[in-house]
Protein backbone atom coordinates (compact mmCIF):
# COMPACT_ATOMS: atom_id res chain seq x y z
CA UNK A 1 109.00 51.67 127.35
CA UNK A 2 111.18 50.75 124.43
CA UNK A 3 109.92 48.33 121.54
CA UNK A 4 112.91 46.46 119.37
CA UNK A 5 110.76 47.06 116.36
CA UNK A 6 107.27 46.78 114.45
CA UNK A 7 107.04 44.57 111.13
CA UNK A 8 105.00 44.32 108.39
CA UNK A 9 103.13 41.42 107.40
CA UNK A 10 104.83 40.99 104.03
CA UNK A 11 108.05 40.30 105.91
CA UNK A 12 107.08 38.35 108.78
CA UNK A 13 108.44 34.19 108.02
CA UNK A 14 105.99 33.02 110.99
CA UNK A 15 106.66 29.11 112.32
CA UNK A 16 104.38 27.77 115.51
CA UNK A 17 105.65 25.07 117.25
CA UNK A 18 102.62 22.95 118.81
CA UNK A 19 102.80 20.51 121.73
CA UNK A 20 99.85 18.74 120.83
CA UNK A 21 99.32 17.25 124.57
CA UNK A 22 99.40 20.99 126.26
CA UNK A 23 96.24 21.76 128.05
CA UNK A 24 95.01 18.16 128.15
CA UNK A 25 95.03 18.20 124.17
CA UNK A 26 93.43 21.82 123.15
CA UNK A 27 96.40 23.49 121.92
CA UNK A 28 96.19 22.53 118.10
CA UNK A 29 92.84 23.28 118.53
CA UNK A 30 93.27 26.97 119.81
CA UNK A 31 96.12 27.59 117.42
CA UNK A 32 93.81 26.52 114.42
CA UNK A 33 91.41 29.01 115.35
CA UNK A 34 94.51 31.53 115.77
CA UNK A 35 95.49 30.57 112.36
CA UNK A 36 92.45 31.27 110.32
CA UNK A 37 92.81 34.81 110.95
CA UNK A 38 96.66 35.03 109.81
CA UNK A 39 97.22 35.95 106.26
CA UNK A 40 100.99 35.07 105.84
CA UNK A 41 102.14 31.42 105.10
CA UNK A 42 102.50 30.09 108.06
CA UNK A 43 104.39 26.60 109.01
CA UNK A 44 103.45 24.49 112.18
CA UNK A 45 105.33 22.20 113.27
CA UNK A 46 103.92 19.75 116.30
CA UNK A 47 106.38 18.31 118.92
CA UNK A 48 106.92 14.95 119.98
CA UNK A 49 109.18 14.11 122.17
CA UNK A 50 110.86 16.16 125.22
CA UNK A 51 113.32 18.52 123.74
CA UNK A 52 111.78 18.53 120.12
CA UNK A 53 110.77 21.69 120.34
CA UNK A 54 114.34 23.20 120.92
CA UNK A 55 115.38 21.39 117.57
CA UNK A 56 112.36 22.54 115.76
CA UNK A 57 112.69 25.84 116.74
CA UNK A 58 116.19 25.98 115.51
CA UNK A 59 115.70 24.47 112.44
CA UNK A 60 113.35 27.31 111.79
CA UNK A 61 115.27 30.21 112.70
CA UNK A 62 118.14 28.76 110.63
CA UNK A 63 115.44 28.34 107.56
CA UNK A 64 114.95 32.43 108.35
CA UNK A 65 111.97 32.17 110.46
CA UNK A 66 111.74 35.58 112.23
CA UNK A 67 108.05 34.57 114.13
CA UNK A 68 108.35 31.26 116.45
CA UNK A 69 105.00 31.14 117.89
CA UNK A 70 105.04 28.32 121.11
CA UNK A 71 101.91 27.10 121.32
CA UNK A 72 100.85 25.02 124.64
CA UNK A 73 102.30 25.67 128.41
CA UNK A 74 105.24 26.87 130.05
CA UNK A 75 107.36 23.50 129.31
CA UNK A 76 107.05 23.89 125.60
CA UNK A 77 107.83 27.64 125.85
CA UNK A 78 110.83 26.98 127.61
CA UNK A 79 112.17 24.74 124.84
CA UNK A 80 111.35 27.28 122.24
CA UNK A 81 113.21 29.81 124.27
CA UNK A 82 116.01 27.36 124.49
CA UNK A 83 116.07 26.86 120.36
CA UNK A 84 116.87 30.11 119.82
CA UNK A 85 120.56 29.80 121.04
CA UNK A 86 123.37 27.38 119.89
CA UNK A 87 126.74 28.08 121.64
CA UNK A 88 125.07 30.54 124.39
CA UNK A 89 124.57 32.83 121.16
CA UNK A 90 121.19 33.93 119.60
CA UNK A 91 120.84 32.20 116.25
CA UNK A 92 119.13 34.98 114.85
CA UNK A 93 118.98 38.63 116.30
CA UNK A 94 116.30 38.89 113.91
CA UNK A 95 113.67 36.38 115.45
CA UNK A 96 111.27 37.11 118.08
CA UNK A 97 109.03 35.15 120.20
CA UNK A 98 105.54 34.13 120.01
CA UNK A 99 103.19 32.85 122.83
CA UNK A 100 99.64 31.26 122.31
CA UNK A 101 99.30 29.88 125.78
CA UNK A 102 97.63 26.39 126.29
CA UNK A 103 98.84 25.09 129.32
CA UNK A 104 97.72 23.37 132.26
CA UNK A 105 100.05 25.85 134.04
CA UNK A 106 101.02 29.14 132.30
CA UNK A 107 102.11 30.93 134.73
CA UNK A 108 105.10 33.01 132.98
CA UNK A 109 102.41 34.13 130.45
CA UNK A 110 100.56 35.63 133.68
CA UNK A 111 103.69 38.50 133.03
CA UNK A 112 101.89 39.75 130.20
CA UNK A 113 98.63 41.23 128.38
CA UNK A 114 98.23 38.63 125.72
CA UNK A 115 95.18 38.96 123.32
CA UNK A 116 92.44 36.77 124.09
CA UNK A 117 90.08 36.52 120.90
CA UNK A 118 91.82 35.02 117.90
CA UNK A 119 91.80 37.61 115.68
CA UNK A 120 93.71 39.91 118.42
CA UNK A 121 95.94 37.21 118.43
CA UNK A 122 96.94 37.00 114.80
CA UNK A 123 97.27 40.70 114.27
CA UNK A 124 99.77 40.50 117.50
CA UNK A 125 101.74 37.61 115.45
CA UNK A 126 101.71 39.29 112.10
CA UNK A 127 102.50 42.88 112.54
CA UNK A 128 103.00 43.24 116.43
CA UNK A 129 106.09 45.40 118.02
CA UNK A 130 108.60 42.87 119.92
CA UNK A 131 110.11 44.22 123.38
CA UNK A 132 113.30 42.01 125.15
CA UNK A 133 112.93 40.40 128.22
CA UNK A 134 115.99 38.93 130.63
CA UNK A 135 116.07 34.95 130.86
CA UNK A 136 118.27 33.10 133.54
CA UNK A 137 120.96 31.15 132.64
CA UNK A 138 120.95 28.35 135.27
CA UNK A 139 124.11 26.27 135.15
CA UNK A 140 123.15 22.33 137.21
CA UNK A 141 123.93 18.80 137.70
CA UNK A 142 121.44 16.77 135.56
CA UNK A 143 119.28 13.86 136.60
CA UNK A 144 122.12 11.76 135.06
CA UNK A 145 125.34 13.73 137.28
CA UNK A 146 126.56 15.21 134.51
CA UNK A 147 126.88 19.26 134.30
CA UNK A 148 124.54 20.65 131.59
CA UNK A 149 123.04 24.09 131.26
CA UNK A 150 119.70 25.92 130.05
CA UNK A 151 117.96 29.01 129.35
CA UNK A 152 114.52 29.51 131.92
CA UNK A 153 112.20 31.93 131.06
CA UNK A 154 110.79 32.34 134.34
CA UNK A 155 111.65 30.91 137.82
CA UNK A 156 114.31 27.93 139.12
CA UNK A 157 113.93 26.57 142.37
CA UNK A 158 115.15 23.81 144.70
CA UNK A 159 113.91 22.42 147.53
CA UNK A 160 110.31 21.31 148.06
CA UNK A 161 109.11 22.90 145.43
CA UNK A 162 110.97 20.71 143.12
CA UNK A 163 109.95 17.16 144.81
CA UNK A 164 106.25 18.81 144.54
CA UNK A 165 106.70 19.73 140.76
CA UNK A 166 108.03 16.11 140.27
CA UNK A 167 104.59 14.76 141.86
CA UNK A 168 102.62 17.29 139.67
CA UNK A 169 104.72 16.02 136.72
CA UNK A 170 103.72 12.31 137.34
CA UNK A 171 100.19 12.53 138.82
CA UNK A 172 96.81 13.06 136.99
CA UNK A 173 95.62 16.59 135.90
CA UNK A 174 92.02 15.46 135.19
CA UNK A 175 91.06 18.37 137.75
CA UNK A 176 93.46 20.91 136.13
CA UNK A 177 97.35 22.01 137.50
CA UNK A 178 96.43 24.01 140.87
CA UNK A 179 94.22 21.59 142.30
CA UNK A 180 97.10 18.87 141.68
CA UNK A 181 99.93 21.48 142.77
CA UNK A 182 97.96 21.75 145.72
CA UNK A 183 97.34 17.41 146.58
CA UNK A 184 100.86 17.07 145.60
CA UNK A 185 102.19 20.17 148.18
CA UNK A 186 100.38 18.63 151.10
CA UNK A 187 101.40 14.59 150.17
CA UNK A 188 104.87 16.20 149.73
CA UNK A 189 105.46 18.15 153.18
CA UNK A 190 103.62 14.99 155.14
CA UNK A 191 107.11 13.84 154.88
CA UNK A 192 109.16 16.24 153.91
CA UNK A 193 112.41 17.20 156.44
CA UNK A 194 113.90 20.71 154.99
CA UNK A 195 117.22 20.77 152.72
CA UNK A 196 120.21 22.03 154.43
CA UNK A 197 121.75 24.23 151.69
CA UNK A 198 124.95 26.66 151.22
CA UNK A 199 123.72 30.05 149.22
CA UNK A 200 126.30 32.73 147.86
CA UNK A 201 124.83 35.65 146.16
CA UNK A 202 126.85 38.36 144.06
CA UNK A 203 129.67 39.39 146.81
CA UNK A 204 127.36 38.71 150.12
CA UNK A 205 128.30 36.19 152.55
CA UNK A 206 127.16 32.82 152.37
CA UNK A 207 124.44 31.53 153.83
CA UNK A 208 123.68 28.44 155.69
CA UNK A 209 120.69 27.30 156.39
CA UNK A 210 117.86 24.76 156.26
CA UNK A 211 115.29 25.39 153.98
CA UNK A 212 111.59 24.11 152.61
CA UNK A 213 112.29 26.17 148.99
CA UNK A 214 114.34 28.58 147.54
CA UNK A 215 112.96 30.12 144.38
CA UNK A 216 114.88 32.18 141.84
CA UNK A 217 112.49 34.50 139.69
CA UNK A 218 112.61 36.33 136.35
CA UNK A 219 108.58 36.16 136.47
CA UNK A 220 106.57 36.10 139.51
CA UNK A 221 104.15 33.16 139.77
CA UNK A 222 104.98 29.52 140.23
CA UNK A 223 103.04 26.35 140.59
CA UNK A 224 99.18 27.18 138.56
CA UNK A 225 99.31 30.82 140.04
CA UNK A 226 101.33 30.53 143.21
CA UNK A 227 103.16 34.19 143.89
CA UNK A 228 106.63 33.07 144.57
CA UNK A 229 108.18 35.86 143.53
CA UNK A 230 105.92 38.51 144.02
CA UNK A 231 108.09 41.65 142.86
CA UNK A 232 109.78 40.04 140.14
CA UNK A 233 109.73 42.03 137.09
CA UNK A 234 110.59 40.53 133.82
CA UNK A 235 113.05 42.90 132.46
CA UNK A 236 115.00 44.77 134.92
CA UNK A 237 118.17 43.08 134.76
CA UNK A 238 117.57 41.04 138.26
CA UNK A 239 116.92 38.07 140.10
CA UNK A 240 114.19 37.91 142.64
CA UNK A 241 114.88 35.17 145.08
CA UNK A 242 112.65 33.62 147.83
CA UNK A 243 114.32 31.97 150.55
CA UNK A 244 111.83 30.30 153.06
CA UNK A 245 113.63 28.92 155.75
CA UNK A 246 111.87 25.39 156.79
CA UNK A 247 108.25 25.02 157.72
CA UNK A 248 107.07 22.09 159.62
CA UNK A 249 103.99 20.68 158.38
CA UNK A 250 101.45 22.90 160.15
CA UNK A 251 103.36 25.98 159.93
CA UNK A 252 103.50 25.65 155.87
CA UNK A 253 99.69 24.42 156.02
CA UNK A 254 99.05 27.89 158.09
CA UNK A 255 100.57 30.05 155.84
CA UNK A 256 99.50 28.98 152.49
CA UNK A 257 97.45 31.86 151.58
CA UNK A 258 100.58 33.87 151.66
CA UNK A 259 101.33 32.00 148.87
CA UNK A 260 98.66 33.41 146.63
CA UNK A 261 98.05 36.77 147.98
CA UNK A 262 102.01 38.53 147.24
CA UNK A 263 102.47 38.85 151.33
CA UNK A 264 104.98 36.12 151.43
CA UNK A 265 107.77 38.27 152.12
CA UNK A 266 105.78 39.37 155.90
CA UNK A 267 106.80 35.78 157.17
CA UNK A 268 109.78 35.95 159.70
CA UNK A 269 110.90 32.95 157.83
CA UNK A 270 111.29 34.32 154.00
CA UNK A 271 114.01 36.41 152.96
CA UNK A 272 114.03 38.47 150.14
CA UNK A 273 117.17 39.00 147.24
CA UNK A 274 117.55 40.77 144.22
CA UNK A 275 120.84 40.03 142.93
CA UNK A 276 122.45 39.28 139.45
CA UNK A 277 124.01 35.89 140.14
CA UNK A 278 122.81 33.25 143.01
CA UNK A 279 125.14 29.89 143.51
CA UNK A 280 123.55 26.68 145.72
CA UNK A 281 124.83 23.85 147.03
CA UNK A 282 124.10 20.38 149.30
CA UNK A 283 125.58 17.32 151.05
CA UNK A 284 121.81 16.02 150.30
CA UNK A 285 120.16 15.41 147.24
CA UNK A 286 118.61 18.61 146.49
CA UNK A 287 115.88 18.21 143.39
CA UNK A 288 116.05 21.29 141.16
CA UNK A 289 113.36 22.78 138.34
CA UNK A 290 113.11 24.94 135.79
CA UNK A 291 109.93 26.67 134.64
CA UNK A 292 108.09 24.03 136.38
CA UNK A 293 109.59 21.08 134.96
CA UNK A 294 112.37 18.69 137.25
CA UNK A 295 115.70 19.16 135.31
CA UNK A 296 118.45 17.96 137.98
CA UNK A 297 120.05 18.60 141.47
CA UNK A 298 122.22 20.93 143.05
CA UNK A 299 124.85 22.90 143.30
CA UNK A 300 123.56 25.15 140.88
CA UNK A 301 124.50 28.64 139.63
CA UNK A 302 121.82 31.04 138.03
CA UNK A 303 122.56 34.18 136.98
CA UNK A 304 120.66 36.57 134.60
CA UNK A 305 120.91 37.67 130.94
CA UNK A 306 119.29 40.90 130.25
CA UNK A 307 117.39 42.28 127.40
CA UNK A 308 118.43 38.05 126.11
CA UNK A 309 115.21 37.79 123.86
CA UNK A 310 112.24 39.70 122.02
CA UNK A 311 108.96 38.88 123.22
CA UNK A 312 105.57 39.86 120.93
CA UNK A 313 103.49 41.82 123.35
CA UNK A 314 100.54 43.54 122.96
CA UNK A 315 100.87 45.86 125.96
CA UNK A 316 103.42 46.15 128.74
CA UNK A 317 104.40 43.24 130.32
CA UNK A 318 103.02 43.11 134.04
CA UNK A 319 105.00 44.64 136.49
CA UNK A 320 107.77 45.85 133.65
CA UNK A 321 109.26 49.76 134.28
């Protein structure tokens, strides 16, 4: 188990980026109490706009921030992730990541053993040890057909998945994110048909195939606590991938506990990968995401960047070797 390093709280320039609407609104709330407990100067900075936090966290680093704290759910930590590189280069090798997680989501902070009381949580941020963790670098067609690019922290997928995480995205939350992951899966496979998709993986042969989702893991859960890729771990140089082949409506409605309980893989219909570089692509428009959020369509090319970031941790991550 190797650490990057351990700092003291004279030297730690700390900067938390807030999205003030994460976890219907309690994430300045949860940071303040966070706060109270740090001693350094710390600046916070509140997002407001998709893709602010990317810029803010930039801005920081460049200003010699070596603490960017995200603060709210897996959406806002992805854009912090994604400040911390301009060119496909780390800014800073210096700066290390923070998470305070206030999501209706969260599932990539399910990877680790985060503090829970605030003071915990504050020590972690001021003098805690930093260990790197692999991202994917997924290469896609935006919403707008032009090529673009981004950094995801823990799992791309296409298929069904992504027209159910654009449902999620646009429907209420009132009841929290796995109750409407779960409405949105079942409205979403009344009419869904399967994607017929062309996969290439490192030097395998292609594959053909129809599918209902295909999801590409550095962490392991997906959709409020879904276990799509159950023996992902977060930094050992690999992609997990999940291919399952399509479902009709009562076969995926049969099976659902699989997707909770980390047996997926005993369907006949799921195939497991580990590889270091998966490529995708469609005669059909074939939604994408990225860390739960809809980014684009296929083809698509993910492949993975090890050891890519330092993480604040308080113990191992989950699953890590």
């Amino acid at each position: 188990m190797e650490s990057v390093r351990i700092r003291g709280s004279n030297r730690a320039l700390i900067t938390a980026i807030i999205n003030p609407a994460a976890g219907r609104g309690g994430a300045a709330a949860a940071w303040l109490n966070i706060r109270t407990h740090v001693k350094n100067p710390v600046e916070t900075l509140e997002t407001h706009a998709p893709g602010h936090a990317s810029e803010l966290t930039a801005q920081a680093i460049k200003r010699g921030a070596d603490t960017i704290v995200a603060v709210g759910g897996d959406g806002t930590i992805n854009e912090v992730v994604n400040g911390f590189f301009e060119h496909d280069k780390l800014i800073s090798d210096r700066a290390a990541l923070g998470i305070v997680p206030h999501g209706t989501g969260s599932d990539l902070i399910k990877m680790f053993h985060l503090p829970e009381k605030s003071e915990d949580a504050a020590a972690l941020i001021e003098t805690g040890n930093s260990r790197p963790i692999d991202l994917l670098k997924v290469r896609y067609t935006g919403l707008n057909g032009t090529s673009t690019s981004r950094y995801s922290t823990n799992i791309a997928s296409f298929g069904m998945g992504a027209a159910v995480a654009s449902r999620v995205n646009r429907s209420s939350k009132f009841f929290g994110r796995k109750s409407a992951y779960a409405l949105a899966m079942m409205r979403t496979a009344m009419t869904f048909t399967g994607n017929l998709v062309s996969i290439s993986t490192d030097n395998a042969a292609t594959i053909e195939t129809k599918i209902t989702s295909v999801a590409v893991g550095n962490g392991k859960y997906q959709g409020a606590g879904m276990l799509a890729c159950p023996r992902a771990i977060i930094d050992d140089g690999l992609l997990d991938v999940t291919l399952i082949k399509f479902l009709r409506l009562p076969e995926l409605i049969g099976n659902l506990p699989m997707l909770y309980n980390g047996r997926i893989y005993e369907h006949p219909k799921v195939q497991f990968l580990r590889v270091t570089k998966l490529r995708a692509d469609s005669s059909e428009l074939v939604l994408i995401e990225i860390d739960g959020e809809v980014a684009g369509r296929l083809p698509i090319e993910i492949s993975i960047v090890p050891r890519a970031i330092p993480v604040l941790w308080a113990q191992s991550p989950v699953g890590s070797v």
